[in-house]
N, C-alpha and C. Protein backbone atom coordinates (compact mmCIF):
# COMPACT_ATOMS: atom_id res chain seq x y z
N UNK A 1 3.18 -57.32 -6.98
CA UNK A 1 1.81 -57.79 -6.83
C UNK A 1 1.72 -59.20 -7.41
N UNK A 2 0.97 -59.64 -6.81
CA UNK A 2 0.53 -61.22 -7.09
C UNK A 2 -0.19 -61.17 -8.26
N UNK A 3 -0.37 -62.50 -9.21
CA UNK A 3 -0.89 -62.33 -10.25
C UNK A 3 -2.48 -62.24 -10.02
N UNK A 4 -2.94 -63.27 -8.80
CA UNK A 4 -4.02 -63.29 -8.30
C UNK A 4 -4.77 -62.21 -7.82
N UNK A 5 -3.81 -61.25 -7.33
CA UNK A 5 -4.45 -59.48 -6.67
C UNK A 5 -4.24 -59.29 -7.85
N UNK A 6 -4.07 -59.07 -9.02
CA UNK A 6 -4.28 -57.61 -9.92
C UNK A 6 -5.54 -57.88 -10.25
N UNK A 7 -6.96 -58.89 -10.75
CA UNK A 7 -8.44 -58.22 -11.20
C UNK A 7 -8.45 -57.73 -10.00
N UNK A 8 -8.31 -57.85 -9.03
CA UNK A 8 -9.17 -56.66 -7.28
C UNK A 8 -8.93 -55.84 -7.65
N UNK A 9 -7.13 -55.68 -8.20
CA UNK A 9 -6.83 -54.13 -7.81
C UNK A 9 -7.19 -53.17 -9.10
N UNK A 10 -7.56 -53.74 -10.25
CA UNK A 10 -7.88 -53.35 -11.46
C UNK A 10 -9.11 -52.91 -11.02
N UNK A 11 -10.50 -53.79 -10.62
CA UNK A 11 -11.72 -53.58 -10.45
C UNK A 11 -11.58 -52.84 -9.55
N UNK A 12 -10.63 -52.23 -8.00
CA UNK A 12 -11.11 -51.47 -7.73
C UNK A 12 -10.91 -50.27 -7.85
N UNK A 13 -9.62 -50.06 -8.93
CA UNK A 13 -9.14 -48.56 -9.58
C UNK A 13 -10.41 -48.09 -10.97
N UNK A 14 -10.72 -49.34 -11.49
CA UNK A 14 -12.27 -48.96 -12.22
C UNK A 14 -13.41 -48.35 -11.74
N UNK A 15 -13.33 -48.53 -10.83
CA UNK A 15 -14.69 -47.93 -9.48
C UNK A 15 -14.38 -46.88 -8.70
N UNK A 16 -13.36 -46.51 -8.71
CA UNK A 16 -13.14 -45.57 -7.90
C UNK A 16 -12.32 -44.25 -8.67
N UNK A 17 -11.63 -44.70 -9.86
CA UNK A 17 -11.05 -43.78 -10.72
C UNK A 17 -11.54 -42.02 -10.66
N UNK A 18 -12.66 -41.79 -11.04
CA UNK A 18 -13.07 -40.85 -11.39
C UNK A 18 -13.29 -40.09 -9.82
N UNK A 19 -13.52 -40.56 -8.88
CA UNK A 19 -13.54 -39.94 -7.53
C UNK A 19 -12.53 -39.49 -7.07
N UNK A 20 -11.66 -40.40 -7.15
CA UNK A 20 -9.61 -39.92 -6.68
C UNK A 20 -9.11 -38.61 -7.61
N UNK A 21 -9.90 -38.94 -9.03
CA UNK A 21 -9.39 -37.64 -9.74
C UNK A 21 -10.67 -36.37 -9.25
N UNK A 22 -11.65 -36.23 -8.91
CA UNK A 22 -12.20 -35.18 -8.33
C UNK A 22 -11.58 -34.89 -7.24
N UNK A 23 -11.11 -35.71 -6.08
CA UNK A 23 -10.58 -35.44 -5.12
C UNK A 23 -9.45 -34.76 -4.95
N UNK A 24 -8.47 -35.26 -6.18
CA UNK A 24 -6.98 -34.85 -6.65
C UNK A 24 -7.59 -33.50 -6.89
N UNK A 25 -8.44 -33.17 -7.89
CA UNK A 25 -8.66 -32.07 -8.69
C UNK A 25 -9.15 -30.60 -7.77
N UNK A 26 -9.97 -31.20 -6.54
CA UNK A 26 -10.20 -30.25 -5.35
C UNK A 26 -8.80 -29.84 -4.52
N UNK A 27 -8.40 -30.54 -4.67
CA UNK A 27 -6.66 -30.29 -3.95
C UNK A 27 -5.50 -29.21 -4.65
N UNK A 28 -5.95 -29.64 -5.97
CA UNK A 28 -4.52 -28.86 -6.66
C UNK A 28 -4.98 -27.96 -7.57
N UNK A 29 -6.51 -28.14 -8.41
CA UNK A 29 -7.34 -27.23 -8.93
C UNK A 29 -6.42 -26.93 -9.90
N UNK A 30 -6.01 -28.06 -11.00
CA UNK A 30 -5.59 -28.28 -12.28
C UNK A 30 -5.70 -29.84 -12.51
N UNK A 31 -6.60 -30.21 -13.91
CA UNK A 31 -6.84 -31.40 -14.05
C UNK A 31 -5.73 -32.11 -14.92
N UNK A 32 -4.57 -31.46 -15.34
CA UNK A 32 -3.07 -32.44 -15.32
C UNK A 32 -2.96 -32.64 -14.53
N UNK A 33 -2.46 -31.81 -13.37
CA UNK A 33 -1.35 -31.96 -12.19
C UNK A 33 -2.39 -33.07 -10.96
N UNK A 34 -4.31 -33.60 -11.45
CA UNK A 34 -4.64 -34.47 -10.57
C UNK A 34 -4.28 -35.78 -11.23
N UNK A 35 -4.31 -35.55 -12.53
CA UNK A 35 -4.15 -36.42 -13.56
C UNK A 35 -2.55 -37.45 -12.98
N UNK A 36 -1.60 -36.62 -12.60
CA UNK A 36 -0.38 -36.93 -12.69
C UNK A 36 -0.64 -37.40 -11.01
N UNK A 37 -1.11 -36.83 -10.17
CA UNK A 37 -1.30 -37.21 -8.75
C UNK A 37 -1.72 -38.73 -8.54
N UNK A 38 -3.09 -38.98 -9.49
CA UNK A 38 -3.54 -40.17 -9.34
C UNK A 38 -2.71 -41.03 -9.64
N UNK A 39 -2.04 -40.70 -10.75
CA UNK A 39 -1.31 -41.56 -11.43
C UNK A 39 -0.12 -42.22 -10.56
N UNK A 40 0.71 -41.57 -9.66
CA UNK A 40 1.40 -41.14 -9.12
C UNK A 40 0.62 -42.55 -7.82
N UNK A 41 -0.32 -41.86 -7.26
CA UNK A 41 -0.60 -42.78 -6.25
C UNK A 41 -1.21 -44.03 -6.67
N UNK A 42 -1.96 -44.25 -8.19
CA UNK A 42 -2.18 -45.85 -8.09
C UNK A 42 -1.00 -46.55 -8.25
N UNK A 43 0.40 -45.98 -8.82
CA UNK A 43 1.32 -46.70 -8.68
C UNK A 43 1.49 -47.06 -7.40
N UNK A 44 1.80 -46.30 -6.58
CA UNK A 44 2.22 -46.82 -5.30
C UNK A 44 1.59 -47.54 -4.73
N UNK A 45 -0.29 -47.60 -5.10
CA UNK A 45 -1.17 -48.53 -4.60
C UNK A 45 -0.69 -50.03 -5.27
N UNK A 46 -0.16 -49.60 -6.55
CA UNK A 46 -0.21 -51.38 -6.83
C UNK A 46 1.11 -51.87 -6.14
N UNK A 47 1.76 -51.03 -6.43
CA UNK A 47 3.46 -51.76 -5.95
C UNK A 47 2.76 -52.18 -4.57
N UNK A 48 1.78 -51.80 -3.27
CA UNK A 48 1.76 -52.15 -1.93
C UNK A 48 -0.04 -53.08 -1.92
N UNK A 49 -0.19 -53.16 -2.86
CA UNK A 49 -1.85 -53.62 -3.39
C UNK A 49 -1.96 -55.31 -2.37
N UNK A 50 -0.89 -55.78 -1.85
CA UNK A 50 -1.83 -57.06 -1.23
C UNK A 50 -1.47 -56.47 0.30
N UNK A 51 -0.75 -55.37 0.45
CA UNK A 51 -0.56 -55.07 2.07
C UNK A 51 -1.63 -53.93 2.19
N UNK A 52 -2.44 -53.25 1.32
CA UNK A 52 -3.35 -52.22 1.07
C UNK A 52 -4.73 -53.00 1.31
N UNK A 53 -5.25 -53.54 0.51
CA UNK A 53 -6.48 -54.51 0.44
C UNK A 53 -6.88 -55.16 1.71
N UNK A 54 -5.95 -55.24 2.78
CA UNK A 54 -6.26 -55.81 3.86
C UNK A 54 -6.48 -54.89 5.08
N UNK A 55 -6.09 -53.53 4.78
CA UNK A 55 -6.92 -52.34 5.90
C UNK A 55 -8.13 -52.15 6.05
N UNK A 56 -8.42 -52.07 7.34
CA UNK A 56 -10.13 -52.18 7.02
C UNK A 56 -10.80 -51.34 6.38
N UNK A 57 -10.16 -49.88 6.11
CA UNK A 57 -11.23 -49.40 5.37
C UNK A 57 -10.43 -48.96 4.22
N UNK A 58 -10.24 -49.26 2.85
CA UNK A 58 -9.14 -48.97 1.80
C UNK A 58 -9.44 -47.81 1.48
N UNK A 59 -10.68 -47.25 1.34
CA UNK A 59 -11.17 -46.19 0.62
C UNK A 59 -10.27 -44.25 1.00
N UNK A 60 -10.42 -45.16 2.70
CA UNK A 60 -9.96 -44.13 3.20
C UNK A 60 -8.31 -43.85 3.56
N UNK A 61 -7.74 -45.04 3.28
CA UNK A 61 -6.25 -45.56 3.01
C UNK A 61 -5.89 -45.10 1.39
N UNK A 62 -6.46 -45.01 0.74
CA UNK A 62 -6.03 -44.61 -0.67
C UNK A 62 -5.98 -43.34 -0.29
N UNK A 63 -7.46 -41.98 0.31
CA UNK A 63 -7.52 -40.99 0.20
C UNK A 63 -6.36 -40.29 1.09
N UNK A 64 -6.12 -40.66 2.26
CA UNK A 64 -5.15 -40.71 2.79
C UNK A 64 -3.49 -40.84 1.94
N UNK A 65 -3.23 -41.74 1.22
CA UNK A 65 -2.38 -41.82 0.26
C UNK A 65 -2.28 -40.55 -0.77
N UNK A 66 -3.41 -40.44 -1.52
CA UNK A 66 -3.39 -38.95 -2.30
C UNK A 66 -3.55 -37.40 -1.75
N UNK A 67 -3.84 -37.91 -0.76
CA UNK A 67 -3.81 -36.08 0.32
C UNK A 67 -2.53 -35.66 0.10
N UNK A 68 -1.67 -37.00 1.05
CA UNK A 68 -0.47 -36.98 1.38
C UNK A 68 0.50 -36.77 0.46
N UNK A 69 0.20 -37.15 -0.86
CA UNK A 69 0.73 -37.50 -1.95
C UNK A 69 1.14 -36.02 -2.56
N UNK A 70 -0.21 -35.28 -2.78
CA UNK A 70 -0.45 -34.33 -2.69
C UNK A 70 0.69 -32.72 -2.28
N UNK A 71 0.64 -33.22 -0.58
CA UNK A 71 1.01 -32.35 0.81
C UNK A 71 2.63 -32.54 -0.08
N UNK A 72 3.16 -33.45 0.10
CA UNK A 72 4.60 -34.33 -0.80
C UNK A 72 4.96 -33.02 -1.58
N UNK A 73 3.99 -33.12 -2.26
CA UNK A 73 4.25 -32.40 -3.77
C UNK A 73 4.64 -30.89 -3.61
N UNK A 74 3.71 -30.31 -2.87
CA UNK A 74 3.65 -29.12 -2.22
C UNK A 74 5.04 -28.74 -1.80
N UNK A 75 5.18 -29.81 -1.20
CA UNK A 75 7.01 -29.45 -0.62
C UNK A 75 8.15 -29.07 -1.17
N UNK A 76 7.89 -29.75 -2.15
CA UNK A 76 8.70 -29.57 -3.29
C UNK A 76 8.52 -28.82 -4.78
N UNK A 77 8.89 -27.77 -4.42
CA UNK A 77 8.76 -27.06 -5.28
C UNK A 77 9.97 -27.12 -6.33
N UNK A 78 10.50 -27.20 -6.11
CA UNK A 78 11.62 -27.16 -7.43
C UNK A 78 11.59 -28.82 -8.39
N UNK A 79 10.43 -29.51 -8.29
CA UNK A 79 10.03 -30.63 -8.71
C UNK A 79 8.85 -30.09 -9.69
N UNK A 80 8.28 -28.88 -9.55
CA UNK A 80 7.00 -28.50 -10.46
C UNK A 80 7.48 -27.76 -11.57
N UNK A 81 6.46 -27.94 -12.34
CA UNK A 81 7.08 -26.96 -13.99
C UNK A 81 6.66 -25.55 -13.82
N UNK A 82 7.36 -24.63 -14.21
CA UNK A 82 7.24 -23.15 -13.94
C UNK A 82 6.54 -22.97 -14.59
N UNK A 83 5.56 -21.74 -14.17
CA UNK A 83 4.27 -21.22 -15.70
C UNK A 83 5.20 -20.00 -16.28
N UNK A 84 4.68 -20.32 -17.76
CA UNK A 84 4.95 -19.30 -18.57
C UNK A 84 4.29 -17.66 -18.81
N UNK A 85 5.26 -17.05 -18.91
CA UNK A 85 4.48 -15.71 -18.88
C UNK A 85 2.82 -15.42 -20.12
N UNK A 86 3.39 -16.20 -20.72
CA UNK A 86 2.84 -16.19 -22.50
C UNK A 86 2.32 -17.67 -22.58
N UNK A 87 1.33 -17.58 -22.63
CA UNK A 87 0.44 -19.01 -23.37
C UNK A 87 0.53 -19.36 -24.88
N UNK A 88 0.99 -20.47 -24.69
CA UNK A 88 0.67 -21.00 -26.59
C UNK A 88 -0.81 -20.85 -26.95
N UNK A 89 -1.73 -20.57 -26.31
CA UNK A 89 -3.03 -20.94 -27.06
C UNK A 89 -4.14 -20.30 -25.74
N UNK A 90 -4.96 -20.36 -26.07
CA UNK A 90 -6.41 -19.70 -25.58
C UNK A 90 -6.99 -21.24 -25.10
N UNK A 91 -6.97 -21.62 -23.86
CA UNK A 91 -8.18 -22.70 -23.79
C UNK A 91 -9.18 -22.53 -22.30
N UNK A 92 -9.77 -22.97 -23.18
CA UNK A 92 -11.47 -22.86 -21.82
C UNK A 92 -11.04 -23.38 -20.48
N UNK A 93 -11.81 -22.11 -19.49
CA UNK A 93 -11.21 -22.83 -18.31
C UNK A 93 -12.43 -24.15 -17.76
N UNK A 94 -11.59 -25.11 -17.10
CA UNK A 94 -11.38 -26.41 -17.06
C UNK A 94 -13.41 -26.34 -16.28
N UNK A 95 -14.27 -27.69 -16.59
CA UNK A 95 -15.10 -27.68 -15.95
C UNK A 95 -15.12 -28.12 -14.15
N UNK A 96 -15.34 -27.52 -13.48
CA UNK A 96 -14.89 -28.08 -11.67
C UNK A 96 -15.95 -29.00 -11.12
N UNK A 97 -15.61 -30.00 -10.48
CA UNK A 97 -16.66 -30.70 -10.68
C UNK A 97 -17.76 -29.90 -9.21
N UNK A 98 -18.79 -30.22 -9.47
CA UNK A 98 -19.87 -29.82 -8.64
C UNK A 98 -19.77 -28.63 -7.77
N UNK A 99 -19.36 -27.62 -9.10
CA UNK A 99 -18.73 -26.25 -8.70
C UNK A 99 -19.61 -25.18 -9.69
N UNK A 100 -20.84 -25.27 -9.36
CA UNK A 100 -22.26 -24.35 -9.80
C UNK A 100 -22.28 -23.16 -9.39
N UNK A 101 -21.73 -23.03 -7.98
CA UNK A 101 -21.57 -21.96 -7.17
C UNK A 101 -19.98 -21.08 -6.90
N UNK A 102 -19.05 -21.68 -7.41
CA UNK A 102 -17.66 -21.09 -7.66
C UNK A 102 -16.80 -21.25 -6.39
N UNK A 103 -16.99 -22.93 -6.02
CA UNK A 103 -17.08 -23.06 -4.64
C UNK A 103 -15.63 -23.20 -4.77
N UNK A 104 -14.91 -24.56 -6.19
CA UNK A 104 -13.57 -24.38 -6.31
C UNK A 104 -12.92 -22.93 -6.50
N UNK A 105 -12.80 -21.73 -6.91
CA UNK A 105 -12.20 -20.34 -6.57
C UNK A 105 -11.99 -20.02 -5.37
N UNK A 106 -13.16 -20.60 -4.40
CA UNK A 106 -12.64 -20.18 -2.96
C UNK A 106 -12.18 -20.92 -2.38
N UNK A 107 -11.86 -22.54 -2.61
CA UNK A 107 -11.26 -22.99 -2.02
C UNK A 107 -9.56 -23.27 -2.50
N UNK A 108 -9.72 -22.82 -3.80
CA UNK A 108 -7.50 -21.64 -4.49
C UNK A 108 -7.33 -20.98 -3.01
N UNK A 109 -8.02 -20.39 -2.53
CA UNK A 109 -7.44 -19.25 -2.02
C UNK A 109 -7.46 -19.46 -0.41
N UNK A 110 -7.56 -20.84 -0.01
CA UNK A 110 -7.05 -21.72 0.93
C UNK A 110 -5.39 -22.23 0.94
N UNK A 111 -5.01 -22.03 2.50
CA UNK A 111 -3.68 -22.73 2.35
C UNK A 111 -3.47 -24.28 2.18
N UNK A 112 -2.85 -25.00 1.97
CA UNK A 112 -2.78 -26.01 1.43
C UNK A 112 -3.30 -27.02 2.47
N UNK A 113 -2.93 -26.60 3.66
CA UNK A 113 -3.23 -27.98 4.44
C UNK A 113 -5.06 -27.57 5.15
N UNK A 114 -5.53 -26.16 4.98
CA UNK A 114 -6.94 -25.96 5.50
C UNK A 114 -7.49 -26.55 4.17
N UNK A 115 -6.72 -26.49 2.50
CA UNK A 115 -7.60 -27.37 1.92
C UNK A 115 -8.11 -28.47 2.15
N UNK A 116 -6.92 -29.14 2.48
CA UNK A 116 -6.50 -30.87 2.65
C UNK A 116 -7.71 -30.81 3.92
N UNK A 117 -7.82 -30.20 4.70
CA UNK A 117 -8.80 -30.29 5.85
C UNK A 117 -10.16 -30.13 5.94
N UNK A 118 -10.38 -29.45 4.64
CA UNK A 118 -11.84 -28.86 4.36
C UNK A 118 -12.07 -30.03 3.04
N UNK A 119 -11.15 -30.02 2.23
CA UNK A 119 -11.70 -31.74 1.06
C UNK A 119 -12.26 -32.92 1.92
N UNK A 120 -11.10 -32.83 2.56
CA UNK A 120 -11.44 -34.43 3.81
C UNK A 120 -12.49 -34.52 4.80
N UNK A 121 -12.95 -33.30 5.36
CA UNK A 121 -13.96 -33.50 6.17
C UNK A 121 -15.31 -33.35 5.53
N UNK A 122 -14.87 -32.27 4.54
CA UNK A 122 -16.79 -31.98 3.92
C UNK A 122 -16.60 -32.42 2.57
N UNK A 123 -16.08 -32.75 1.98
CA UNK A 123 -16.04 -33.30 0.39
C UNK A 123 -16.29 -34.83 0.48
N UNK A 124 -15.36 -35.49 1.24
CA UNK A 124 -15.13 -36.94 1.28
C UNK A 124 -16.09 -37.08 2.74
N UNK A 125 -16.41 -36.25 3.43
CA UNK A 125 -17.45 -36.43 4.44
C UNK A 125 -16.68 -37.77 5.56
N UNK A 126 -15.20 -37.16 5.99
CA UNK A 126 -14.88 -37.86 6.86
C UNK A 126 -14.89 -37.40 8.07
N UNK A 127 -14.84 -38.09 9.30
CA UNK A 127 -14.74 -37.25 10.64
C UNK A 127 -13.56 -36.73 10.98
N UNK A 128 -13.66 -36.19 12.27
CA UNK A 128 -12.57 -35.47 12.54
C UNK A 128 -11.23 -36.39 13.03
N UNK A 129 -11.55 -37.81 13.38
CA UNK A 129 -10.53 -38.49 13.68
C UNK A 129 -9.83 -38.97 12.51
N UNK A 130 -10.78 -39.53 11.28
CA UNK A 130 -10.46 -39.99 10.30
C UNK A 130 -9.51 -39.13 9.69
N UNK A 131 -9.92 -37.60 9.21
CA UNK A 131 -9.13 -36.82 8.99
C UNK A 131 -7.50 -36.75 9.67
N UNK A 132 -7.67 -36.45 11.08
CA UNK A 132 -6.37 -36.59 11.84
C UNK A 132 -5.30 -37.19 11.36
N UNK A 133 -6.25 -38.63 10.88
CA UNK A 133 -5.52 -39.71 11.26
C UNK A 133 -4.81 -39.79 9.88
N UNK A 134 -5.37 -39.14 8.83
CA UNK A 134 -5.01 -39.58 7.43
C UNK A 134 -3.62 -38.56 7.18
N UNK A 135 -4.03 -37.18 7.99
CA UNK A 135 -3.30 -36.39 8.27
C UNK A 135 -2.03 -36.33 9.24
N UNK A 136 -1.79 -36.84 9.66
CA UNK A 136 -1.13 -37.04 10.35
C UNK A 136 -0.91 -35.97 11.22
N UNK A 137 -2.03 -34.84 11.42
CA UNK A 137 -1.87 -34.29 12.77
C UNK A 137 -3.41 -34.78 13.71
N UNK A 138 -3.13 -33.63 15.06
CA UNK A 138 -4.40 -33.77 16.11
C UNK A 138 -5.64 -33.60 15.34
N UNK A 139 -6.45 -34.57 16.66
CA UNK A 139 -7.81 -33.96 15.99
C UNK A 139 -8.62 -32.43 15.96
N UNK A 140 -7.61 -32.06 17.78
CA UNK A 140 -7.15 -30.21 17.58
C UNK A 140 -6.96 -29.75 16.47
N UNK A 141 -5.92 -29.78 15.76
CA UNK A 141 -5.56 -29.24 14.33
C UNK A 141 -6.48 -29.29 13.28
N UNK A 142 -7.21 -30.07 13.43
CA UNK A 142 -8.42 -30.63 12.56
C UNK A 142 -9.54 -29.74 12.67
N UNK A 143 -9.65 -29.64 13.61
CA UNK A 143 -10.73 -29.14 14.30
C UNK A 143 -10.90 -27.16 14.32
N UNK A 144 -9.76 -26.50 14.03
CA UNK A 144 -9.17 -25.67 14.32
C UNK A 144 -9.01 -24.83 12.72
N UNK A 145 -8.28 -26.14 11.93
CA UNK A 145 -8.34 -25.45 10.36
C UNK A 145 -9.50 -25.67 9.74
N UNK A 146 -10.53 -26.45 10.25
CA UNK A 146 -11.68 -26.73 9.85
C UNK A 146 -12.46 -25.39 10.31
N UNK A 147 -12.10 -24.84 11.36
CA UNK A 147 -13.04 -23.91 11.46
C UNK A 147 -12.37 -22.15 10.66
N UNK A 148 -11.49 -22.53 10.77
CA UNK A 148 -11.05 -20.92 10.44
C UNK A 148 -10.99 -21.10 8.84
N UNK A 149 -10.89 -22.63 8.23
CA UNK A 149 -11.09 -22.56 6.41
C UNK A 149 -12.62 -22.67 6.38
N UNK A 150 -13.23 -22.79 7.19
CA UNK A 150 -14.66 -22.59 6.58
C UNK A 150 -15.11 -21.14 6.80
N UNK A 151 -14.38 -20.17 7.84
CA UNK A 151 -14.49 -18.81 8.22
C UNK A 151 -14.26 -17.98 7.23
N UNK A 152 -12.82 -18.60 6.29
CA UNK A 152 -12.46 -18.10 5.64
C UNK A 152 -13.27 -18.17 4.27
N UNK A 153 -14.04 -19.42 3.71
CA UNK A 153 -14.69 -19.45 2.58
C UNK A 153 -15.79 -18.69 2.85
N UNK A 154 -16.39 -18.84 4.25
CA UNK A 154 -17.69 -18.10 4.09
C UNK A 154 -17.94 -16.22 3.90
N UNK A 155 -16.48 -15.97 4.46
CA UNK A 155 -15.88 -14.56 4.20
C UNK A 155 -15.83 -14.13 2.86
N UNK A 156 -15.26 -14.85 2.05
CA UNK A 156 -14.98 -14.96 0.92
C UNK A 156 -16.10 -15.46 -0.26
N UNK A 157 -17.20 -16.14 0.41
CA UNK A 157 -18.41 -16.12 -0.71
C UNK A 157 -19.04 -14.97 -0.13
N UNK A 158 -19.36 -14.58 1.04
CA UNK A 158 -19.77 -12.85 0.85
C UNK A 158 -19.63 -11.96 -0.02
N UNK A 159 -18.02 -11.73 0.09
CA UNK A 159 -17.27 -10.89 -0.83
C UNK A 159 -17.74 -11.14 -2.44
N UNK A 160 -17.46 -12.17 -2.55
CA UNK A 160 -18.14 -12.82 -3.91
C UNK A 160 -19.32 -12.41 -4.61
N UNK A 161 -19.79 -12.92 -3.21
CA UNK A 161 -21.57 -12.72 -4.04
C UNK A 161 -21.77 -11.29 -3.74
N UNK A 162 -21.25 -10.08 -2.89
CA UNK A 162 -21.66 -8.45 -3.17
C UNK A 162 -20.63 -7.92 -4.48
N UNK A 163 -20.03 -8.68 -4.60
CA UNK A 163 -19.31 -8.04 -5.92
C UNK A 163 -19.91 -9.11 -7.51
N UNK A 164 -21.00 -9.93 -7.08
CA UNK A 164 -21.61 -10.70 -8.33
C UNK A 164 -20.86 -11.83 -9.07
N UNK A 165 -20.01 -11.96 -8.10
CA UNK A 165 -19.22 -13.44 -8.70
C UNK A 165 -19.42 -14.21 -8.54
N UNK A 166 -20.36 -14.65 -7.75
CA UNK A 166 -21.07 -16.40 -7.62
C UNK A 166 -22.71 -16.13 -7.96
């Protein structure tokens, strides 16, 4: 990076920080492992920060970057730390953001890419091409896990709410 691009790219990881980590945090639903995601992708944003800044829409070029980043991760499993049977300690579970209704629990129990499909279209409120496109499948596919992960949450806050969990 140029010495001249780093205040942009500083000011615009200041502004946007806390959104990439909600976004991360809807994806993987542990606030290390978004912690380490973001982290993960503003590197790669700066190492590419004067060929980034010039897409027309960055916002959606970053989110695109951490989906993917994300999907990456997923793949690789023998890259993640194993959980332990036995906890060192008792700690509170984590606050979710704008999760009043226990909306993050039902969206755990999504497969990874109807998450990635249901964050991107109704969280980040992108369309169905945008999605596609960030995704790198059809807008079919889009269109398709969008409907059967929202079939599936709305199945699943039923269940919820007759058994008193939301």
């Amino acid at each position: 990076m140029n010495r001249e691009d780093e205040p942009e790219y500083r000011e615009y990881v200041a502004a946007r920080l806390e959104s990439l980590r909600r976004i991360a945090f809807l994806l993987c639903h542990d606030w290390h492992a978004a912690d380490d995601l973001v982290s993960t992708v503003l590197l790669k944003l700066y190492r590419s920060w004067s060929r980034v800044r010039r897409a027309d829409n960055v916002d959606a070029y970053v989110r695109g970057m951490l989906t993917n980043a994300w999907l990456d991760e997923r793949r690789r499993p023998w890259r993640r730390e194993r959980p332990e049977a036995v906890l060192p300690e008792v700690v509170a579970a984590p606050d979710e953001p704008g999760d009043r209704s226990g909306i993050g629990r039902l969206l755990r129990s999504l497969g990874p890419r109807q998450r990635a499909v249901v964050v991107l279209r109704f969280y980040c409120d992108l369309s169905v091409e945008q999605t596609a496109s960030l995704l790198g499948i059809s807008e079919g596919t889009v269109k398709s896990q969008s409907a059967r992960g929202l079939e599936t949450l709305r199945g699943l806050a039923i269940e919820a709410n007759a058994e008193g969990r939301l």
